[in-house]
Protein backbone atom coordinates (compact mmCIF):
# COMPACT_ATOMS: atom_id res chain seq x y z
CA UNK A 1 13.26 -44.80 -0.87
CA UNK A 2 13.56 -40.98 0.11
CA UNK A 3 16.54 -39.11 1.45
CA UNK A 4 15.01 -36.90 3.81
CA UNK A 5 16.65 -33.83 4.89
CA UNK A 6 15.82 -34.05 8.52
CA UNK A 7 16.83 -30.60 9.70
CA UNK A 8 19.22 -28.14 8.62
CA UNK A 9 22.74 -29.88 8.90
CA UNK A 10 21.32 -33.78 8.95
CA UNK A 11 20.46 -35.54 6.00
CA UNK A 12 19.01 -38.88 6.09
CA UNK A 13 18.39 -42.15 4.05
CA UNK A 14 17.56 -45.64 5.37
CA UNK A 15 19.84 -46.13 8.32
CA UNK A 16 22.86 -43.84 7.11
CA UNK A 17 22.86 -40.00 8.59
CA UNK A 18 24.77 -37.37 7.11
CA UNK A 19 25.87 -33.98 8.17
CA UNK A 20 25.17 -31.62 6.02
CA UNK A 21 24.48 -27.72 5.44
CA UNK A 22 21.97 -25.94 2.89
CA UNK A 23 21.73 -22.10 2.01
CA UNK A 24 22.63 -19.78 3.47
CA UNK A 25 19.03 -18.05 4.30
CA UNK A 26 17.69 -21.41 4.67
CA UNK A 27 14.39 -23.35 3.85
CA UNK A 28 11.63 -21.63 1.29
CA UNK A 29 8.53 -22.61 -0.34
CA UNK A 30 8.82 -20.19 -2.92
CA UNK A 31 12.46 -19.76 -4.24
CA UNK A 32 13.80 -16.76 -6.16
CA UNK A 33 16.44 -16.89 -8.41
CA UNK A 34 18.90 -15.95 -5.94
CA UNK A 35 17.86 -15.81 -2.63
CA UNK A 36 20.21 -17.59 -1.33
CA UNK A 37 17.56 -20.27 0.06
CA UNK A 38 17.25 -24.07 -0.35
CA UNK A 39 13.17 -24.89 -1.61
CA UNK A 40 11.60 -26.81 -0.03
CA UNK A 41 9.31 -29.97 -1.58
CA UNK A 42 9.97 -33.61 -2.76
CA UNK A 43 11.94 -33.85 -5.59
CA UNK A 44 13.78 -36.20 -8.16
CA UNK A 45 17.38 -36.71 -8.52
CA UNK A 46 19.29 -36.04 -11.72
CA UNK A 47 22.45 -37.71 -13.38
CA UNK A 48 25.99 -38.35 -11.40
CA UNK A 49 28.62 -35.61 -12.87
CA UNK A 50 31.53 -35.96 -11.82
CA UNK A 51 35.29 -34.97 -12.24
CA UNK A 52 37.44 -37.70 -14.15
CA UNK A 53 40.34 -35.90 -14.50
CA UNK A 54 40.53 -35.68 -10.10
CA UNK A 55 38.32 -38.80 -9.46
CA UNK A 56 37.45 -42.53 -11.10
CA UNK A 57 34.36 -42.87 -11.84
CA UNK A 58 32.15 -43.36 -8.94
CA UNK A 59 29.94 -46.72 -7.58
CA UNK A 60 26.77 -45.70 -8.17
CA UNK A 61 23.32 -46.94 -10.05
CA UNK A 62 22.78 -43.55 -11.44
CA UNK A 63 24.18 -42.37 -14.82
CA UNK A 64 27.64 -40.86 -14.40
CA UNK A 65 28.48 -37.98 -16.26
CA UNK A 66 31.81 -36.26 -16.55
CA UNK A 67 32.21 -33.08 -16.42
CA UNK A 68 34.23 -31.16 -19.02
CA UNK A 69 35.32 -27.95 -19.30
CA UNK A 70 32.54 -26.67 -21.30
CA UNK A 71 29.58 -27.51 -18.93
CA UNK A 72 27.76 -25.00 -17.48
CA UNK A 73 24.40 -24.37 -15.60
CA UNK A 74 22.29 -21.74 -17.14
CA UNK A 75 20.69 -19.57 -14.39
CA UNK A 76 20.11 -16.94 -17.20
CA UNK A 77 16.86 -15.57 -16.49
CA UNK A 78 17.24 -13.80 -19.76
CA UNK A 79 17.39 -16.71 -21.32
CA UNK A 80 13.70 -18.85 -21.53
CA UNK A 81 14.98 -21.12 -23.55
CA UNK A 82 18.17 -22.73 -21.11
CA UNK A 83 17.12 -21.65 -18.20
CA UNK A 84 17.51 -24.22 -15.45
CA UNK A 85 19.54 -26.69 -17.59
CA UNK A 86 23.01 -27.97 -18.69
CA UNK A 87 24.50 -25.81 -21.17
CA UNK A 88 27.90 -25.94 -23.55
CA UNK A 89 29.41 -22.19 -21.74
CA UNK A 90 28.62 -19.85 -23.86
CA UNK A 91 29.94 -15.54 -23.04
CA UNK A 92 26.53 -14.56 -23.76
CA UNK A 93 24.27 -16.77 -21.50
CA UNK A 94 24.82 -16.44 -17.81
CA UNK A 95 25.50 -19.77 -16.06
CA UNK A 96 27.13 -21.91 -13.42
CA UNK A 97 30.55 -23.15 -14.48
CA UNK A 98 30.66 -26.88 -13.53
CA UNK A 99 34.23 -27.26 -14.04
CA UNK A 100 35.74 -25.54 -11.26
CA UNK A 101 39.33 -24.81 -9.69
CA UNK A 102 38.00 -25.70 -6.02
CA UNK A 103 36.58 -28.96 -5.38
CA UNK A 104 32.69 -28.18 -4.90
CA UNK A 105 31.74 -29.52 -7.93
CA UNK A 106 33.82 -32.91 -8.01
CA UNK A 107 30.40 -34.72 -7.87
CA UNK A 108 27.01 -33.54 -7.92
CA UNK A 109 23.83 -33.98 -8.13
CA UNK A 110 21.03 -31.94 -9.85
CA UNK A 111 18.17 -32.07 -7.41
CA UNK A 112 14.90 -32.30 -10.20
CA UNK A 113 13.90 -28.96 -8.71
CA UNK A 114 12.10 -26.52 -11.21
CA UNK A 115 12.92 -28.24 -14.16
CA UNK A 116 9.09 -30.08 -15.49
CA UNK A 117 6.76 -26.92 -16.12
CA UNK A 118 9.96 -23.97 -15.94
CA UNK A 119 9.22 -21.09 -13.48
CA UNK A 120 11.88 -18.21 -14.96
CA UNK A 121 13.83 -16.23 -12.16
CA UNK A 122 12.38 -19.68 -9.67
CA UNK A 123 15.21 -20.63 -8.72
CA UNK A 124 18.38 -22.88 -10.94
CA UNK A 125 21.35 -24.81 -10.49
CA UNK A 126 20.10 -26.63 -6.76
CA UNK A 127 22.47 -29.35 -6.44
CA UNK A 128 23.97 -32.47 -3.75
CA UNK A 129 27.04 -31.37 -4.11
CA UNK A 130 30.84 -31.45 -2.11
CA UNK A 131 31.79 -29.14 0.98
CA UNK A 132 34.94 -29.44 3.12
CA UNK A 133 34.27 -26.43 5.67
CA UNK A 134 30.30 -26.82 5.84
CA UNK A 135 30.12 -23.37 5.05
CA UNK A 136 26.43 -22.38 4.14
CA UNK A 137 25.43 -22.69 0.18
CA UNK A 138 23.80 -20.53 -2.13
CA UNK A 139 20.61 -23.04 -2.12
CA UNK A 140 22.46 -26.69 -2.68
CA UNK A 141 22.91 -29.02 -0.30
CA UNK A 142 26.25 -29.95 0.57
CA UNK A 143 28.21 -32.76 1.92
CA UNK A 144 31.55 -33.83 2.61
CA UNK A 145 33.43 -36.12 -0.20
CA UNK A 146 33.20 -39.18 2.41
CA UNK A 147 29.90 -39.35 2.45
CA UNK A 148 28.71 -38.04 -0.82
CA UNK A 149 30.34 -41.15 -2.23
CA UNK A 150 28.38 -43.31 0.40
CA UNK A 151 25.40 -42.04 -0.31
CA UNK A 152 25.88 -42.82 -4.41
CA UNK A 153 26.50 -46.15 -3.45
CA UNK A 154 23.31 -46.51 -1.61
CA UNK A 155 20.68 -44.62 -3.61
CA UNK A 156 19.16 -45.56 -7.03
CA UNK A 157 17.44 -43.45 -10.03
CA UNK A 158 14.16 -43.87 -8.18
CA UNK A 159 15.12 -42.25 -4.86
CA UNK A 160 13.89 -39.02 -4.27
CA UNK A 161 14.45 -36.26 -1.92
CA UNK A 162 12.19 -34.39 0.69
CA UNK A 163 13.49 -31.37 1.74
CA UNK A 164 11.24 -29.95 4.57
């Protein structure tokens, strides 16, 4: 079972189709660390997190996470040793805040992208996560609240993503 992104503002799985959008310079094979571009391959999903203080905790088969206010996403590429992962915020280490004042970040989803064999400065912090304007991403793909929480309900940890 694959979501398949099917073009560049429709995302697909089984019989459900979602709008969507992705970066803002679009598709890549091989991603920078900041380009702006969403890579392109077949990946695995990550964990649920998700906001608890804004939201109950979602209907999903994946692991739900919530997200405090010391959760970050290390897109250091100073730092070998976090790059690419969840970190405790930390001054030092360059990172993603995950808990933030607008709503992006109510759910998401890490998209397994870059995370086995670590390629520093490859590209961090690619997430499924929530848009309400469909403005273009830094690299994620995005989704309105309405259907992000559809698509938890229908996808399991085995379901994968091809992004093409």
């Amino acid at each position: 079972m694959t979501i398949v992104l099917k073009n560049k503002e429709t995302l697909v799985f089984e019989d459900f189709i979602f709008q969507c959008v992705i970066g803002k310079k679009g598709l890549v094979k091989k991603k920078i660390e900041g380009d702006k571009k969403t890579p392109i391959g077949k990946f695995s999903l990550g964990n649920v997190y998700y906001r608890k203080d804004r939201h109950p905790k979602p209907i999903t088969k994946l692991k739900c996470i919530p997200i405090n206010k010391n959760m970050g996403w290390c897109d250091d590429i100073r730092n070998k040793r976090n790059y690419n992962k969840l970190i405790k915020v930390n001054k030092t280490i360059k990172h993603e805040k995950l808990f933030r004042k607008d709503h992006k970040y109510d759910f998401l989803i890490p998209i397994n992208y870059n995370t086995k064999k670590i390629k520093i400065g490859g590209g961090s912090a690619i997430f499924i996560h929530l848009t309400n304007n469909f403005k273009p991403t830094l690299g994620c793909i995005a989704l309105n609240k309405k259907d992000f929480l559809i698509l938890l309900k229908v996808i399991k940890r085995t379901t994968k993503i091809t992004i093409s």
